[in-house]
PDB file of N, CA and C in Angstrom:
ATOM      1  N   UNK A   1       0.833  -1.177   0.000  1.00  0.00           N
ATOM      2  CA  UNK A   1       0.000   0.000   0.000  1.00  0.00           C
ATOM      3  C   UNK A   1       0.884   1.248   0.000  1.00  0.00           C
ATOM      4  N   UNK A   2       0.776   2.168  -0.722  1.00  0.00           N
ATOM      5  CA  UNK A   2       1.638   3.063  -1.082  1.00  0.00           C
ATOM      6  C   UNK A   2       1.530   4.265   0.501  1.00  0.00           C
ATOM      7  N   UNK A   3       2.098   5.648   0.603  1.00  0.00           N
ATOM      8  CA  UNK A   3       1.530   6.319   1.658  1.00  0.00           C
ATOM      9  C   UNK A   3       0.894   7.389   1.053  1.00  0.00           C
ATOM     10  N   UNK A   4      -0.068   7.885   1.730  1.00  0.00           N
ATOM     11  CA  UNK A   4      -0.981   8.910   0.749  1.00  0.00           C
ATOM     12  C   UNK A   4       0.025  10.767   1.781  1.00  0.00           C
ATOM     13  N   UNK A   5      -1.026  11.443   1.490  1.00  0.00           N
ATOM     14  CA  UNK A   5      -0.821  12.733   1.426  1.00  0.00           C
ATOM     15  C   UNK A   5      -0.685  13.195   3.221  1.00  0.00           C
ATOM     16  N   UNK A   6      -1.435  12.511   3.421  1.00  0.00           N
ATOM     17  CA  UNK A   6      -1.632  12.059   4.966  1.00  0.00           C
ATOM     18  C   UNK A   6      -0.763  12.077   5.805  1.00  0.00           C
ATOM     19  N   UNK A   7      -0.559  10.539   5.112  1.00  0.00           N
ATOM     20  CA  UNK A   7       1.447  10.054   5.837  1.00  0.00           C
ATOM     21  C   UNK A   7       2.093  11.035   5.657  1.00  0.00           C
ATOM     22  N   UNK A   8       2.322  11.570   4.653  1.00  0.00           N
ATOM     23  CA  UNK A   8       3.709  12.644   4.525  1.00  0.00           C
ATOM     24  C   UNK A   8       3.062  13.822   5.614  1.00  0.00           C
ATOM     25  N   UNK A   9       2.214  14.211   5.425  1.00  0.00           N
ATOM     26  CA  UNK A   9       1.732  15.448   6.481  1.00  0.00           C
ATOM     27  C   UNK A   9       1.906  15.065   7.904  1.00  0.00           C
ATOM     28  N   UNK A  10       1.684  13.785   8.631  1.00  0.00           N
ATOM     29  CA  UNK A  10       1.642  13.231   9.431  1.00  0.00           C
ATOM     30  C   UNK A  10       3.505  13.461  10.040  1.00  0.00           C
ATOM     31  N   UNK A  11       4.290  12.719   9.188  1.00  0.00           N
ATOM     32  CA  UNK A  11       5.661  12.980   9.248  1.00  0.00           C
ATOM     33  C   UNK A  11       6.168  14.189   9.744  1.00  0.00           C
ATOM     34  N   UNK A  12       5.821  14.963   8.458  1.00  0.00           N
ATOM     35  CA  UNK A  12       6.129  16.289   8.543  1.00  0.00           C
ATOM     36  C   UNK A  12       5.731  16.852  10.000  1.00  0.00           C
ATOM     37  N   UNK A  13       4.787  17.083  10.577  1.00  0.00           N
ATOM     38  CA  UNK A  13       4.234  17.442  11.607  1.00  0.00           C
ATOM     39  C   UNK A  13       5.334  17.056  12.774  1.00  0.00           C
ATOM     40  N   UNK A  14       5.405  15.189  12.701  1.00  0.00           N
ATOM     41  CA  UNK A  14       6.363  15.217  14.119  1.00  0.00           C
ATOM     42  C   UNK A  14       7.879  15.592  13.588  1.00  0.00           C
ATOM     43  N   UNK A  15       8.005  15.367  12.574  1.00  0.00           N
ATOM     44  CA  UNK A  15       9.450  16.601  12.503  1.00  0.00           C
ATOM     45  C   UNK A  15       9.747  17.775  12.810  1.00  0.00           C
ATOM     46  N   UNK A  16       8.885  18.336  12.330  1.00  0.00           N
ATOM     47  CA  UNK A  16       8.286  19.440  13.101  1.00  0.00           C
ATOM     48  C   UNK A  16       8.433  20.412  14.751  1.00  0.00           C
ATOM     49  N   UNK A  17       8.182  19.394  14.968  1.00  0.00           N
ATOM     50  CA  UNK A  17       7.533  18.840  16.211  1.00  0.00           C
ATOM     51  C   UNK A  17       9.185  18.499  17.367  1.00  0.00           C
ATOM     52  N   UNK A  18       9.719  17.943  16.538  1.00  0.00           N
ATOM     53  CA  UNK A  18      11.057  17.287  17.176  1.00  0.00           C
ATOM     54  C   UNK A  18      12.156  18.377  16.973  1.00  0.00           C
ATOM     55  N   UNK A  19      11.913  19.493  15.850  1.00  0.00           N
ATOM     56  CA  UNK A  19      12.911  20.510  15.775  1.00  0.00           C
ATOM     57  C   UNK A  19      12.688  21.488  17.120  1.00  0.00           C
ATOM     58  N   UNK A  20      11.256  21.570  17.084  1.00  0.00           N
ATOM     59  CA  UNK A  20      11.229  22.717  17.871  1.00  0.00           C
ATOM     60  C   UNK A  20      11.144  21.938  19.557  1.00  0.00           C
ATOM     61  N   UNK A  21      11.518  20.785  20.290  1.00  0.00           N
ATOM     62  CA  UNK A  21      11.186  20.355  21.639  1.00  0.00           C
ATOM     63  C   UNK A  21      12.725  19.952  21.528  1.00  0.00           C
ATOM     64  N   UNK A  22      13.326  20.240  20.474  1.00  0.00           N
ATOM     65  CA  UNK A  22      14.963  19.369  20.697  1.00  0.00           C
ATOM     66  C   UNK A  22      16.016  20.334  19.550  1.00  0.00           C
ATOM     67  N   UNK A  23      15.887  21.416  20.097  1.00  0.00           N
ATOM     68  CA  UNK A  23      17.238  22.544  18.763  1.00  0.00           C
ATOM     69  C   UNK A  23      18.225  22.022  19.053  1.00  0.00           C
ATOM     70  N   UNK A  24      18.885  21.344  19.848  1.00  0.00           N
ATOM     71  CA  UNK A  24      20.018  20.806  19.741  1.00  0.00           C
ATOM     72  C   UNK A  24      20.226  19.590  19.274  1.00  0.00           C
ATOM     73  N   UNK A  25      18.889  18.703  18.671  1.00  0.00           N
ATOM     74  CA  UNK A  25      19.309  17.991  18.146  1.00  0.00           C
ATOM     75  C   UNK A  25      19.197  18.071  16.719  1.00  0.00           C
ATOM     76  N   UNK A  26      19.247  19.702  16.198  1.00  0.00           N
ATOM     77  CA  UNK A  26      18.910  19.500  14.835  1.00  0.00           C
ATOM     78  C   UNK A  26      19.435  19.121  13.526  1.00  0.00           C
ATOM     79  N   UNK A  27      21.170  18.795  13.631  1.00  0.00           N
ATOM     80  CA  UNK A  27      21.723  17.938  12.634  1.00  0.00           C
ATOM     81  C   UNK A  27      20.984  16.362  12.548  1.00  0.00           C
ATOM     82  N   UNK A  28      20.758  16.267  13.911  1.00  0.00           N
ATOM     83  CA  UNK A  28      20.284  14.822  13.486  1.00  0.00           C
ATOM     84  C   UNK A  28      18.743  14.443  13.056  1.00  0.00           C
ATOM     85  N   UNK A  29      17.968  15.932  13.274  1.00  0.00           N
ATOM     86  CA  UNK A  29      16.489  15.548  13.108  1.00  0.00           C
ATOM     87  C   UNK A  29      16.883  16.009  10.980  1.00  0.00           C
ATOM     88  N   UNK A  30      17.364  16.765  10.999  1.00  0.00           N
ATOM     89  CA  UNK A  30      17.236  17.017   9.577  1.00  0.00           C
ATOM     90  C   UNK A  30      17.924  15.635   8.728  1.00  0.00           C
ATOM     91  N   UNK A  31      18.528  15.087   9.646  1.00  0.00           N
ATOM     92  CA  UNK A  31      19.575  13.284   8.749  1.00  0.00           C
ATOM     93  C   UNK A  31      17.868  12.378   8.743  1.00  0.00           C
ATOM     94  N   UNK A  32      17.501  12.638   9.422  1.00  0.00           N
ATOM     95  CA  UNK A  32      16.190  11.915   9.406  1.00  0.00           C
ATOM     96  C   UNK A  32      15.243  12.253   8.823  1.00  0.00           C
ATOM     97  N   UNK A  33      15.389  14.042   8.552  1.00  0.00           N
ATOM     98  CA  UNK A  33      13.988  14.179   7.506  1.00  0.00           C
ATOM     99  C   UNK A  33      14.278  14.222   6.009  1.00  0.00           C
ATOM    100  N   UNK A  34      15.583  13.910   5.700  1.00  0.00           N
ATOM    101  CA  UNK A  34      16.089  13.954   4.150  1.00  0.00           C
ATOM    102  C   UNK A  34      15.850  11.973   3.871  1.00  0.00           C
ATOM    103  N   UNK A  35      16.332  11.207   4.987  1.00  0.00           N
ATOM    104  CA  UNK A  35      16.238   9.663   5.325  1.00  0.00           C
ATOM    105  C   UNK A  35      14.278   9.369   5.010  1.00  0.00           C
ATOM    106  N   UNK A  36      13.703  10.415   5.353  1.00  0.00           N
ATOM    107  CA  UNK A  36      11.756   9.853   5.162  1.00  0.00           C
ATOM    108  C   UNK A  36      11.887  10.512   3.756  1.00  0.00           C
ATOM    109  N   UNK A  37      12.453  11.531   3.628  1.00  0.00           N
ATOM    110  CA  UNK A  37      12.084  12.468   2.576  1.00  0.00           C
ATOM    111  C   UNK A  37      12.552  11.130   0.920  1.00  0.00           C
ATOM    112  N   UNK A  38      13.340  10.509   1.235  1.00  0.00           N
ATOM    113  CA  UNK A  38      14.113  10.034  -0.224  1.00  0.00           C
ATOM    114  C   UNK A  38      13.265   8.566  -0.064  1.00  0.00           C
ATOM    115  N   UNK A  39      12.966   8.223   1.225  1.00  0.00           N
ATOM    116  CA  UNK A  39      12.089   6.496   0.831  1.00  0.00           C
ATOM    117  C   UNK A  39      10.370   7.318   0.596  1.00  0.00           C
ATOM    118  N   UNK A  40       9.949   8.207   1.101  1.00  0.00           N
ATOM    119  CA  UNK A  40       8.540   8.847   0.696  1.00  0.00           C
ATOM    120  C   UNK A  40       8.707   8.666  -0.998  1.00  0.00           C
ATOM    121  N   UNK A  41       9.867   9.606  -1.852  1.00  0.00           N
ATOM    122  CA  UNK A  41      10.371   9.394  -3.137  1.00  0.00           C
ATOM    123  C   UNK A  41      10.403   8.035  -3.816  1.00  0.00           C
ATOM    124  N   UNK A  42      10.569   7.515  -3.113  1.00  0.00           N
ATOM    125  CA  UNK A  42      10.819   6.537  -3.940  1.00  0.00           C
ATOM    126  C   UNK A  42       9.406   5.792  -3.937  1.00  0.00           C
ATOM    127  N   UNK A  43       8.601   5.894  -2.973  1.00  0.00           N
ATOM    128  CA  UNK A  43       7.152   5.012  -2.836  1.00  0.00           C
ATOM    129  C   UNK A  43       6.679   5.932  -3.625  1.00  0.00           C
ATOM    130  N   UNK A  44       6.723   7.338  -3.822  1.00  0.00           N
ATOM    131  CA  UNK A  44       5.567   7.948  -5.045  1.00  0.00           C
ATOM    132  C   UNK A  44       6.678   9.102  -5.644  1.00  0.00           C
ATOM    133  N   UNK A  45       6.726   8.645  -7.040  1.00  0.00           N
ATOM    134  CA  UNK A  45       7.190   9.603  -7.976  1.00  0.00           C
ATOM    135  C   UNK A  45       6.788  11.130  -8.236  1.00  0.00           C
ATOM    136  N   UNK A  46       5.596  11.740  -7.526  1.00  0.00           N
ATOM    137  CA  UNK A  46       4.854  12.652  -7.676  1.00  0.00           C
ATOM    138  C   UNK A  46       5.456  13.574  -6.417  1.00  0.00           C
ATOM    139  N   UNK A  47       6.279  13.001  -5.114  1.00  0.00           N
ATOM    140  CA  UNK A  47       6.635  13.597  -4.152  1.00  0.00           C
ATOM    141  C   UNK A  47       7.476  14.459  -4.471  1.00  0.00           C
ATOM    142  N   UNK A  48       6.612  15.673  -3.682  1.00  0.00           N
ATOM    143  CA  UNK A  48       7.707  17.128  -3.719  1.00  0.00           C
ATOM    144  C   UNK A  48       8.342  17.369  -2.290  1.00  0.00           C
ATOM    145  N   UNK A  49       9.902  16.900  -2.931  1.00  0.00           N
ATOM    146  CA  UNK A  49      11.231  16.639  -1.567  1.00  0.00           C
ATOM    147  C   UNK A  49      10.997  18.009  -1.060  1.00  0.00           C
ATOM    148  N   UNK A  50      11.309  18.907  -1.664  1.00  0.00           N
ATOM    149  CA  UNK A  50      11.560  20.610  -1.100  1.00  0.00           C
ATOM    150  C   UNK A  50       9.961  21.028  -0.172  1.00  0.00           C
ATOM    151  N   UNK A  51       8.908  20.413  -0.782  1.00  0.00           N
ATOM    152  CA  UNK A  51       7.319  21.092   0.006  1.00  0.00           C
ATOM    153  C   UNK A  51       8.065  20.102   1.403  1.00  0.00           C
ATOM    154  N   UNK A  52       8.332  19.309   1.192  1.00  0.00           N
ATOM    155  CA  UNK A  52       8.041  18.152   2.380  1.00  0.00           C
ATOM    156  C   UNK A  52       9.049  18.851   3.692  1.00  0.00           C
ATOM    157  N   UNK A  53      10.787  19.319   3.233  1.00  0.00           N
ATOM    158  CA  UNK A  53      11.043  19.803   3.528  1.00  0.00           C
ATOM    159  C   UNK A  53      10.782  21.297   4.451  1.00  0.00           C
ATOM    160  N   UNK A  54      10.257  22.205   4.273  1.00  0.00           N
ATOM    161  CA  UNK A  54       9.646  23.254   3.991  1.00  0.00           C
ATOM    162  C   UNK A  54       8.537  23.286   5.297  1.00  0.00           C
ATOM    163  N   UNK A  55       7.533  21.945   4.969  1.00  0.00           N
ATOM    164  CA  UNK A  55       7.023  21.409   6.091  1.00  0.00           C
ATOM    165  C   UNK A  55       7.552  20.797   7.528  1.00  0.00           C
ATOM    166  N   UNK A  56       8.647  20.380   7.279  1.00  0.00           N
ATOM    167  CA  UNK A  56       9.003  19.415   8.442  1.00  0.00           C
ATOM    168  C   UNK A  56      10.051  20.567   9.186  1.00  0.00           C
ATOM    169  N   UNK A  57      10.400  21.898   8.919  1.00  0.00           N
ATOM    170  CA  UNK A  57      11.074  22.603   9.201  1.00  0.00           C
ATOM    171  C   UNK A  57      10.076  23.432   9.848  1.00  0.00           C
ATOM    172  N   UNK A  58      10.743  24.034  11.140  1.00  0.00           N
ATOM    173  CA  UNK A  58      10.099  25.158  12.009  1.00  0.00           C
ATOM    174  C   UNK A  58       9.575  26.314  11.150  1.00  0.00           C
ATOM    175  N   UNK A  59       8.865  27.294  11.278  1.00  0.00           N
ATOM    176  CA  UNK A  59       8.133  28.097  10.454  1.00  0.00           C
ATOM    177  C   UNK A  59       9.270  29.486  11.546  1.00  0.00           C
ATOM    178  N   UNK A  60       9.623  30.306  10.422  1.00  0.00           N
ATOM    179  CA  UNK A  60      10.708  31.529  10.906  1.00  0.00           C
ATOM    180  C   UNK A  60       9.880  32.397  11.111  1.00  0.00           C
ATOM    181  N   UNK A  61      10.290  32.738  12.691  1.00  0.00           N
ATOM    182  CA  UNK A  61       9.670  34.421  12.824  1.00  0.00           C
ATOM    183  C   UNK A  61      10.082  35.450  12.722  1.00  0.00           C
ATOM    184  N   UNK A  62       9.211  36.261  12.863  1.00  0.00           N
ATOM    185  CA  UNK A  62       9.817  37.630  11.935  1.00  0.00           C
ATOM    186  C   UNK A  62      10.568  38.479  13.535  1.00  0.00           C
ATOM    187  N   UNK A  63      11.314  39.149  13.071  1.00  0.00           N
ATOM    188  CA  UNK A  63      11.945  39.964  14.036  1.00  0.00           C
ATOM    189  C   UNK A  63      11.310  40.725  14.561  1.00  0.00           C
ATOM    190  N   UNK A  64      10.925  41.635  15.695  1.00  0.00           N
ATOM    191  CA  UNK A  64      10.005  42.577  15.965  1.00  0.00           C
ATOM    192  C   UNK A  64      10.940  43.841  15.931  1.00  0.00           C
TER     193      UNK A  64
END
């Protein structure tokens, strides 16, 4: 069974999720989101690496 749109959102989220409860571990959360990002690729040809990216990365705030 392939993973739908879901799974990847699902992912994305606890990556997410793991950047921002663990900044010091973020060489190793990003070895892990390029590691989902290239087997997601390979289960569906239609996967966009950079959106997925993009997603699984903390959202930047603006400076005040």
């Amino acid at each position: 069974m392939a993973m739908s749109r879901k799974h990847y959102r699902a992912f994305a989220d606890i990556l997410r999720q793991a950047h921002q409860d663990h900044p010091e571990a973020r060489d190793a959360i990003e070895q892990i989101t390029q590691g989902i990002a290239g087997t997601c690729a390979q289960d569906n040809r239609h996967f966009r690496r950079q959106q997925f990216y993009d997603a699984a990365r903390p959202k930047a705030t603006p400076c005040a």
